[in-house]
C-alpha atoms as a PDB file:
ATOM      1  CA  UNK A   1       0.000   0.000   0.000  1.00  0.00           C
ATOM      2  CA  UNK A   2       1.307   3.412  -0.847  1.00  0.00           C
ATOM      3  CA  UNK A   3       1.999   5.867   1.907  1.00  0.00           C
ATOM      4  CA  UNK A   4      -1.107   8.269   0.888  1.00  0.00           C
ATOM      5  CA  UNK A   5      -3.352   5.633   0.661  1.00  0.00           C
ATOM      6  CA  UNK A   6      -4.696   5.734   4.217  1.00  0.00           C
ATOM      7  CA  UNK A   7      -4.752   9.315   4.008  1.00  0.00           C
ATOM      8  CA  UNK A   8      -6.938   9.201   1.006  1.00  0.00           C
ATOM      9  CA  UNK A   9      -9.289   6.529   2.261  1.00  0.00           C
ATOM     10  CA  UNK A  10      -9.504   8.651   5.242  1.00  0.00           C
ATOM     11  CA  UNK A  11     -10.359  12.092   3.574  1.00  0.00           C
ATOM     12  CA  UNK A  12     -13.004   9.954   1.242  1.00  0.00           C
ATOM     13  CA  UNK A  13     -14.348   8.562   4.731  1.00  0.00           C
ATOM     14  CA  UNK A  14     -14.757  11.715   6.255  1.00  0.00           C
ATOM     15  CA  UNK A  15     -16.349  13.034   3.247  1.00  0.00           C
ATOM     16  CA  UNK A  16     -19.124  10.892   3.062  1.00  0.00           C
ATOM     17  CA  UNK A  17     -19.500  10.986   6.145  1.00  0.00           C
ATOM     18  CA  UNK A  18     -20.193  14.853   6.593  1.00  0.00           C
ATOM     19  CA  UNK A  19     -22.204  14.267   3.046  1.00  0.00           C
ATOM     20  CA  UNK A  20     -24.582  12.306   4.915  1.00  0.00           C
ATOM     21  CA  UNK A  21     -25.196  14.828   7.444  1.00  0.00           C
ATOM     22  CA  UNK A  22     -25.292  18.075   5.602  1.00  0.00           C
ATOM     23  CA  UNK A  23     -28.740  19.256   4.317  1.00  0.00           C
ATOM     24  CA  UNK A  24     -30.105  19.187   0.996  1.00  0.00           C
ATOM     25  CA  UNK A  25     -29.160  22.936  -0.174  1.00  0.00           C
ATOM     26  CA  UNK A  26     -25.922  22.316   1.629  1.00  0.00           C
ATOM     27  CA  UNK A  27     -25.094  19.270  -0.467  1.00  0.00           C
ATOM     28  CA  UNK A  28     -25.998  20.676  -3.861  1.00  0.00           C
ATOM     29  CA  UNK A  29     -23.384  23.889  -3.072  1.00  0.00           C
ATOM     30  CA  UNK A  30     -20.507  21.405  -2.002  1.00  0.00           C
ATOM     31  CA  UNK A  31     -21.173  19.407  -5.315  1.00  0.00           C
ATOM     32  CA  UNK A  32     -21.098  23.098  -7.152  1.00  0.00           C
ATOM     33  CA  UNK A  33     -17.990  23.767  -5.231  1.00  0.00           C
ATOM     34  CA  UNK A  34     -15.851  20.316  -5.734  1.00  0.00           C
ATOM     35  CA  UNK A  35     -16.235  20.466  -9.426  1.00  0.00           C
ATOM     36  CA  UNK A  36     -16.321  24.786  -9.623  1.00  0.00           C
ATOM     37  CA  UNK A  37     -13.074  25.843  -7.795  1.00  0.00           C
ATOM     38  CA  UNK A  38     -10.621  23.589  -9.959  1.00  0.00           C
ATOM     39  CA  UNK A  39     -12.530  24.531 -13.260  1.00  0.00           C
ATOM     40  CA  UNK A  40     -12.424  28.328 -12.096  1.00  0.00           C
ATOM     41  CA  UNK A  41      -8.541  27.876 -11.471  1.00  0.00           C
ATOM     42  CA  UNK A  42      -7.754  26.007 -14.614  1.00  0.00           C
ATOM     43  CA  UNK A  43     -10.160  29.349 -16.318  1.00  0.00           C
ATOM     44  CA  UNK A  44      -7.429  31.442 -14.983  1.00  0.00           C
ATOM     45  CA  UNK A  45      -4.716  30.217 -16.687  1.00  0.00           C
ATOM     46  CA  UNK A  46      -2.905  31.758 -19.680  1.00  0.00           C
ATOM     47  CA  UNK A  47      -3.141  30.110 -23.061  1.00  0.00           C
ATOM     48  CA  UNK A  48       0.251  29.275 -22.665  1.00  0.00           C
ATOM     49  CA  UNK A  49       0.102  27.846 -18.856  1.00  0.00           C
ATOM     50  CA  UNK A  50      -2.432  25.488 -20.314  1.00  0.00           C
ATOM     51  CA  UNK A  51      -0.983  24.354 -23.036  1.00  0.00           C
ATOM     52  CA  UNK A  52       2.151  23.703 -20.614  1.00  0.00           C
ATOM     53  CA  UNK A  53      -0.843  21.759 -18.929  1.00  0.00           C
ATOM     54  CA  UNK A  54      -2.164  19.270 -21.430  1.00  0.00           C
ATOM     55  CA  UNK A  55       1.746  18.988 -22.607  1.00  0.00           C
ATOM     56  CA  UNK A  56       2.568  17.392 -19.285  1.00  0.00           C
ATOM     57  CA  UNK A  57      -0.691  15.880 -18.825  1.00  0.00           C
ATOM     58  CA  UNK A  58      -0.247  14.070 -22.802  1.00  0.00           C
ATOM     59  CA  UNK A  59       3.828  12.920 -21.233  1.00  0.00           C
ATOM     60  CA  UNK A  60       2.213  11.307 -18.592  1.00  0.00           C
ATOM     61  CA  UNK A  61      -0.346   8.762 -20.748  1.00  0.00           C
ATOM     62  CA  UNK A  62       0.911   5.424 -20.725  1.00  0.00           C
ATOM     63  CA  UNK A  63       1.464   4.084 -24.168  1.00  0.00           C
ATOM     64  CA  UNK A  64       2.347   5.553 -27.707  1.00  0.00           C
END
């Protein structure tokens, strides 16, 4: 097992958890805000800073 595994598995854990117990409304704005702050932040970028961005992302792929 890698060392951030349990961390992870924690973090997902307590997530759930707390999405159990949070209301409706509340629910729907931490949905909005998980998939909204990285889009907003990857909005923000230069042209250039994201094509630095799919470069590296297109290095990592596995395969030709």
């Amino acid at each position: 097992m890698a060392k951030n595994t349990p961390v992870v598995v924690g973090g997902i854990a307590v997530g759930v958890i707390f999405f159990l117990l949070l209301p409706g409304w509340l629910k729907l704005l931490a949905i909005v805000a998980i998939i909204g702050i990285p889009a907003a932040g990857y909005l923000m970028l230069d042209p250039s800073q994201r094509r630095r961005l799919r470069e590296q992302r297109r290095r990592r792929r596995i395969g030709p």
